[in-house]
PDB file of N, CA and C in Angstrom:
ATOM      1  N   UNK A   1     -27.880   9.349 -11.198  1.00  0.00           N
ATOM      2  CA  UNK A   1     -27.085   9.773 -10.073  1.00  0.00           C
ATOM      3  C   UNK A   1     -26.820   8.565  -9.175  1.00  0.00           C
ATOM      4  N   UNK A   2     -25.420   8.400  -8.925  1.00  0.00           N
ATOM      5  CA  UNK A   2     -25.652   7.207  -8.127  1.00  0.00           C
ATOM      6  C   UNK A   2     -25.535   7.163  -6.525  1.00  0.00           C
ATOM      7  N   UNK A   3     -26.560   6.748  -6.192  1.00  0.00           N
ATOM      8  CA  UNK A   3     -26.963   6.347  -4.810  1.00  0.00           C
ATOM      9  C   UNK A   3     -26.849   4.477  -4.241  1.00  0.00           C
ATOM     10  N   UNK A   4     -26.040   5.759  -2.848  1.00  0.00           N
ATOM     11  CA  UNK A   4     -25.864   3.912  -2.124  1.00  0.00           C
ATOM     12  C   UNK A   4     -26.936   3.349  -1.359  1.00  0.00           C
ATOM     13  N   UNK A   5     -26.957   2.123  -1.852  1.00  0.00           N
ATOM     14  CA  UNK A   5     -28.013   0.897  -1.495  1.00  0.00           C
ATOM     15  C   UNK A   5     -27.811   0.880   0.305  1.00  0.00           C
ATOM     16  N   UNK A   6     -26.754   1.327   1.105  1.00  0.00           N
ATOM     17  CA  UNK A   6     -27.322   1.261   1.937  1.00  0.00           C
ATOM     18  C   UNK A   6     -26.066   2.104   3.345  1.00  0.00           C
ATOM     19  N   UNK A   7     -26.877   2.403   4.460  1.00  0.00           N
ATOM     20  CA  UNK A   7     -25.873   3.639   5.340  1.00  0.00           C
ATOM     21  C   UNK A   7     -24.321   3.117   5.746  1.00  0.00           C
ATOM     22  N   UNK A   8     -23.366   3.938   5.277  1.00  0.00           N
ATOM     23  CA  UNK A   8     -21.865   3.459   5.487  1.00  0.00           C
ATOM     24  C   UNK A   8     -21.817   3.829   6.833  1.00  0.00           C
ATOM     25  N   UNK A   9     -21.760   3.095   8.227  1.00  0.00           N
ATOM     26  CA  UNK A   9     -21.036   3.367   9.731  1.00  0.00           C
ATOM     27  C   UNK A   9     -20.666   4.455   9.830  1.00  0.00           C
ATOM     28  N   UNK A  10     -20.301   5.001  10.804  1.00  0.00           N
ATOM     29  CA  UNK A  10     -19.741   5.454  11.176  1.00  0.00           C
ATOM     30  C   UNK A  10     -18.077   5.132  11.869  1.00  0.00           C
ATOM     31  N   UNK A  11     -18.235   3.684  11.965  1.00  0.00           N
ATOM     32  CA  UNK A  11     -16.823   3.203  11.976  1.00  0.00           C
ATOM     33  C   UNK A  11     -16.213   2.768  10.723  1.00  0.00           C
ATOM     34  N   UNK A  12     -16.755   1.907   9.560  1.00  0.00           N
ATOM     35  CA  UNK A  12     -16.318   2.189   8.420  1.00  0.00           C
ATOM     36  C   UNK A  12     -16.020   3.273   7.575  1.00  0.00           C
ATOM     37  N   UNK A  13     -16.749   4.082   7.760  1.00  0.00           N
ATOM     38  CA  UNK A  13     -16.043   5.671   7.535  1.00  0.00           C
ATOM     39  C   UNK A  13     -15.430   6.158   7.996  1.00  0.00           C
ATOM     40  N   UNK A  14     -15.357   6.020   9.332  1.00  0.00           N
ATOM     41  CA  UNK A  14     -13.366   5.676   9.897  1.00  0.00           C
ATOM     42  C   UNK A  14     -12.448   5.427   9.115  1.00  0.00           C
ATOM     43  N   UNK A  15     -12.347   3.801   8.837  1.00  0.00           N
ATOM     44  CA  UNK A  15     -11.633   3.062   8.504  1.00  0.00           C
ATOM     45  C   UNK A  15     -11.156   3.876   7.454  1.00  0.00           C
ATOM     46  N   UNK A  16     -11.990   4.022   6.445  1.00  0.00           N
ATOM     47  CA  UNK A  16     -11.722   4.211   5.088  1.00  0.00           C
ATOM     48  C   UNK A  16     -11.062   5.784   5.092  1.00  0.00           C
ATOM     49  N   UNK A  17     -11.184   6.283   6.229  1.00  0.00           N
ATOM     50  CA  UNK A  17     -10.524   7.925   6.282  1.00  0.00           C
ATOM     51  C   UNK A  17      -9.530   7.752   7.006  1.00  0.00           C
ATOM     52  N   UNK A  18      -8.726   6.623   7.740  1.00  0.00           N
ATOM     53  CA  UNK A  18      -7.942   6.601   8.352  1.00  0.00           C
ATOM     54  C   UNK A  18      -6.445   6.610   7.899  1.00  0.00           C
ATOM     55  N   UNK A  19      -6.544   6.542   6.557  1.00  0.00           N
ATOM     56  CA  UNK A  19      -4.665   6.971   6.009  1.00  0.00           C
ATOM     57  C   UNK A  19      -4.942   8.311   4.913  1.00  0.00           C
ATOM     58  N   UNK A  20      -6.100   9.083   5.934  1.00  0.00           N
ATOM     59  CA  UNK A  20      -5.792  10.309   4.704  1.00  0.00           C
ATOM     60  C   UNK A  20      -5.440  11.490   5.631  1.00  0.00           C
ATOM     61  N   UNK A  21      -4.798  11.331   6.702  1.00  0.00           N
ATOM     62  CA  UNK A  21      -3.999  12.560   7.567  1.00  0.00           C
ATOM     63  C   UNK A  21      -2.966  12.845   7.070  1.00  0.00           C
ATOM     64  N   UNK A  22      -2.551  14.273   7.326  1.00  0.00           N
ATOM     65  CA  UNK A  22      -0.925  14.631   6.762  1.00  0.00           C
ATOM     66  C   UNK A  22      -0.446  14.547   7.558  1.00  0.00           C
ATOM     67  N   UNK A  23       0.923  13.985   7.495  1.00  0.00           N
ATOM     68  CA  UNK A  23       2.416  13.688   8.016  1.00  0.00           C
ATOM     69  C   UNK A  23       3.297  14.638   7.724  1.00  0.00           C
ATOM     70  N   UNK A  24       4.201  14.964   8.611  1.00  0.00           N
ATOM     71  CA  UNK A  24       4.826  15.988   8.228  1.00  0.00           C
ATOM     72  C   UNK A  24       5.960  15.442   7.076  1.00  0.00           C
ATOM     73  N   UNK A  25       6.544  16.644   6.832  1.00  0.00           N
ATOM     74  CA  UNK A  25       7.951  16.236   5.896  1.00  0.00           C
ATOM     75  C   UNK A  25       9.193  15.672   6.478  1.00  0.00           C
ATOM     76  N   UNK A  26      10.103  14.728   5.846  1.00  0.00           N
ATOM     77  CA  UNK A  26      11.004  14.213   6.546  1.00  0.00           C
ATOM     78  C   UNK A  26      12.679  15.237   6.607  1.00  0.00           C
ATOM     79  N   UNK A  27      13.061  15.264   7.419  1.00  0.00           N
ATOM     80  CA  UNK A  27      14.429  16.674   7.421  1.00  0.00           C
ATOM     81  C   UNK A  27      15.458  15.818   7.715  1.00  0.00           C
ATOM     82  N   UNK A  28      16.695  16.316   7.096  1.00  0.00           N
ATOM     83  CA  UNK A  28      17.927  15.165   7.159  1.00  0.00           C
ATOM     84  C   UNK A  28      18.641  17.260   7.401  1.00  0.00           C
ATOM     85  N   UNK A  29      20.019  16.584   7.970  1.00  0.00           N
ATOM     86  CA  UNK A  29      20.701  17.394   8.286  1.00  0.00           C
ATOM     87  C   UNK A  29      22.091  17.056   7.424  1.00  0.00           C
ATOM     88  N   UNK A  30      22.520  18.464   6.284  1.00  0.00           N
ATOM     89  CA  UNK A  30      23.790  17.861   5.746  1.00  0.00           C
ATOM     90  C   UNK A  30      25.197  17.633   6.646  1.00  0.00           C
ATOM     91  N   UNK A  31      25.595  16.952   6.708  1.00  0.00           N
ATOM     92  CA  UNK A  31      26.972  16.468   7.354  1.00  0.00           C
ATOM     93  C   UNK A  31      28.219  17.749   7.397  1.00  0.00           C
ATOM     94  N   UNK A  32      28.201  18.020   5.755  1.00  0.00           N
ATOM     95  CA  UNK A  32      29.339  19.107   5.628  1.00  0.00           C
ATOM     96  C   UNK A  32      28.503  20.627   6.501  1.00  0.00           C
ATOM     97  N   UNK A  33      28.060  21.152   5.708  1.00  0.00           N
ATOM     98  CA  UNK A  33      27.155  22.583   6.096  1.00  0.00           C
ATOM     99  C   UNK A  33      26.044  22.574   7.393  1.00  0.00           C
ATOM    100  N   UNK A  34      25.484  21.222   7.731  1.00  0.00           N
ATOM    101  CA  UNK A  34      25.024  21.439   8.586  1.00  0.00           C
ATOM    102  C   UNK A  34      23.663  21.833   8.411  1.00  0.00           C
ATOM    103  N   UNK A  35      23.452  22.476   7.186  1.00  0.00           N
ATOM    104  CA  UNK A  35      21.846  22.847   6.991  1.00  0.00           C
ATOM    105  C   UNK A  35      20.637  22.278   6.662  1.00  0.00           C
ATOM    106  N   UNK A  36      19.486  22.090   7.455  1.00  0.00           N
ATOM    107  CA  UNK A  36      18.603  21.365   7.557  1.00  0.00           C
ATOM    108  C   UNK A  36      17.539  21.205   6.173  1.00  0.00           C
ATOM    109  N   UNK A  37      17.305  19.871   6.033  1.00  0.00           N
ATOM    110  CA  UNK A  37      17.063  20.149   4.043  1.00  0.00           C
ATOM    111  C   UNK A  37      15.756  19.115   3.781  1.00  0.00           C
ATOM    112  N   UNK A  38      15.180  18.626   3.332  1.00  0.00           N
ATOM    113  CA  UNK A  38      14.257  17.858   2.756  1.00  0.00           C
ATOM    114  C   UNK A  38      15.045  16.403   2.451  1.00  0.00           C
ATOM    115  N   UNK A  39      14.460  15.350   2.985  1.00  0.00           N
ATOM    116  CA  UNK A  39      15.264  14.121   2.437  1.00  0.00           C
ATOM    117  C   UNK A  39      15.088  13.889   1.213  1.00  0.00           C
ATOM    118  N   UNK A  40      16.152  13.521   0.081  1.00  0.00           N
ATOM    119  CA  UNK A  40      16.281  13.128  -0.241  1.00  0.00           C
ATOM    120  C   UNK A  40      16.571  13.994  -1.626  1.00  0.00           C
ATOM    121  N   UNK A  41      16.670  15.483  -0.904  1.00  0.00           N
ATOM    122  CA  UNK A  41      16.575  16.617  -1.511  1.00  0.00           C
ATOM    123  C   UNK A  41      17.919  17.343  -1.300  1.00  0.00           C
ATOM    124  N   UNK A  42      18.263  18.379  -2.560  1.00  0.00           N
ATOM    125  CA  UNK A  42      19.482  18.886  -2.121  1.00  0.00           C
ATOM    126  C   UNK A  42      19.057  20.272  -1.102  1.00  0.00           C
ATOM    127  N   UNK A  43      20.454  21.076  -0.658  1.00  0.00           N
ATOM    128  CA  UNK A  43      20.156  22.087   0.560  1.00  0.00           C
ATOM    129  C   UNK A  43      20.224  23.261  -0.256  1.00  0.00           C
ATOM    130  N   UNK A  44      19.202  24.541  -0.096  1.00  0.00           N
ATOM    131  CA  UNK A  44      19.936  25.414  -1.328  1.00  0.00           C
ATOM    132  C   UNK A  44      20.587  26.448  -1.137  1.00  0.00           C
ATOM    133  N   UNK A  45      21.604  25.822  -0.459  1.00  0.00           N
ATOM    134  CA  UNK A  45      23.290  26.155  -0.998  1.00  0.00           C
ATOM    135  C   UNK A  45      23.573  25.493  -2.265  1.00  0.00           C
ATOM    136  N   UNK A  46      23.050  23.780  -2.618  1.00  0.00           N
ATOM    137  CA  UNK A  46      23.352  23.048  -3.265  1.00  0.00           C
ATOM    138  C   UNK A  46      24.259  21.761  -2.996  1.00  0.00           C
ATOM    139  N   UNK A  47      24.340  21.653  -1.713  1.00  0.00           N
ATOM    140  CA  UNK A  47      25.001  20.327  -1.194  1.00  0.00           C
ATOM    141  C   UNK A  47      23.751  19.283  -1.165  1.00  0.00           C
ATOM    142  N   UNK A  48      24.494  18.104  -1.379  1.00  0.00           N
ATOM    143  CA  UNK A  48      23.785  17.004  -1.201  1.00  0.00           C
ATOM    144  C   UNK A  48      24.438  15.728  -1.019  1.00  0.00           C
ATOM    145  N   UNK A  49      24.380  15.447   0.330  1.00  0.00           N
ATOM    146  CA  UNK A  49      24.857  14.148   0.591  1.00  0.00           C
ATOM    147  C   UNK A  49      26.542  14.614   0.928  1.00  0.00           C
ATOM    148  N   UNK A  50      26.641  15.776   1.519  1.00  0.00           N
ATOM    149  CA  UNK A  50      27.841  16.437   2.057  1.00  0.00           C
ATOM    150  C   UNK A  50      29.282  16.216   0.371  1.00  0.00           C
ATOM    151  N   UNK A  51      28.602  16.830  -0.469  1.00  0.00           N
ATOM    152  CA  UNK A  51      29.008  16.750  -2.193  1.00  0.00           C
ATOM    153  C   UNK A  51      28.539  18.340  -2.352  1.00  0.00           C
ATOM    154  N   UNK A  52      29.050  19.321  -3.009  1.00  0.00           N
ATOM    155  CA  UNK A  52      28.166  20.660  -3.580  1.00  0.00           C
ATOM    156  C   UNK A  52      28.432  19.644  -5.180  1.00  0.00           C
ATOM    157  N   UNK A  53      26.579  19.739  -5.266  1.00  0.00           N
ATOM    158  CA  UNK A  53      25.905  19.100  -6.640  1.00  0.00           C
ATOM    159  C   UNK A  53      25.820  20.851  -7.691  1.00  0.00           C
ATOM    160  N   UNK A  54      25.546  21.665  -7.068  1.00  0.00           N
ATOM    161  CA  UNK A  54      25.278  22.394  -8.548  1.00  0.00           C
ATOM    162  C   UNK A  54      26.034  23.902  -7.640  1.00  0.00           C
ATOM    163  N   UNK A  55      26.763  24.511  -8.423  1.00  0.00           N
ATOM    164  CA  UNK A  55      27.870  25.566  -8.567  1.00  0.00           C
ATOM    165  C   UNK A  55      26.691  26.491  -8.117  1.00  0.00           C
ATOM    166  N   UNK A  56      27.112  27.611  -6.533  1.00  0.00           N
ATOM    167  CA  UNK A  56      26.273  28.908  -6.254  1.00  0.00           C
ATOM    168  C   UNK A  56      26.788  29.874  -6.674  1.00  0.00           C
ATOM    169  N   UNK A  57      25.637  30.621  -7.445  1.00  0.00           N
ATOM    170  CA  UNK A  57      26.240  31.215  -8.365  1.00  0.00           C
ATOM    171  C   UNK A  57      26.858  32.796  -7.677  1.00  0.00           C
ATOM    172  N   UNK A  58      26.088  32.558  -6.470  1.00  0.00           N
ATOM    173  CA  UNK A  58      26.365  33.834  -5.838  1.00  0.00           C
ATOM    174  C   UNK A  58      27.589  34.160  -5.215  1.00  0.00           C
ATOM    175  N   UNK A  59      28.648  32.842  -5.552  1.00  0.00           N
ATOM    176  CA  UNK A  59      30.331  32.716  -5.036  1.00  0.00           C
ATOM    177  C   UNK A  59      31.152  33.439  -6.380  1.00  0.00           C
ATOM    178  N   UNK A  60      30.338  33.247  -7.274  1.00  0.00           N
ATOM    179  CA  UNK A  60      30.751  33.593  -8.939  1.00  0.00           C
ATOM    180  C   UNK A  60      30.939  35.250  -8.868  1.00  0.00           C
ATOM    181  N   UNK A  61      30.078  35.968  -8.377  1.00  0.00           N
ATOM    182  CA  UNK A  61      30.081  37.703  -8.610  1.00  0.00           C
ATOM    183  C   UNK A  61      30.952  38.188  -8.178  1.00  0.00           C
TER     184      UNK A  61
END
């Protein structure tokens, strides 16, 4: 079992926990529709980058 040779700080155990917080998600707003979406992600209507990338099918019925 392995055991440490000797007590990690309490400020080094800081350190070492200090880039493991969550950040939120980043939101881009499409230009055409206006609807608030995930960067870098399409909106699901299916616009992306003020472009409709994939046909809704729910305009089709």
């Amino acid at each position: 079992m392995a055991v440490q040779k000797s007590k990690v700080s309490r400020s080094r155990r800081g350190q070492r926990r200090s880039h493991d917080a969550l950040t939120s998600k980043a939101l881009s707003h499409d230009p055409l529709t206006g609807e608030t979406h995930i960067r870098h992600h399409m909106t699901p209507d299916g616009f992306f980058k003020g472009r409709q990338i994939v046909a809704n099918t729910s305009d089709e019925d």
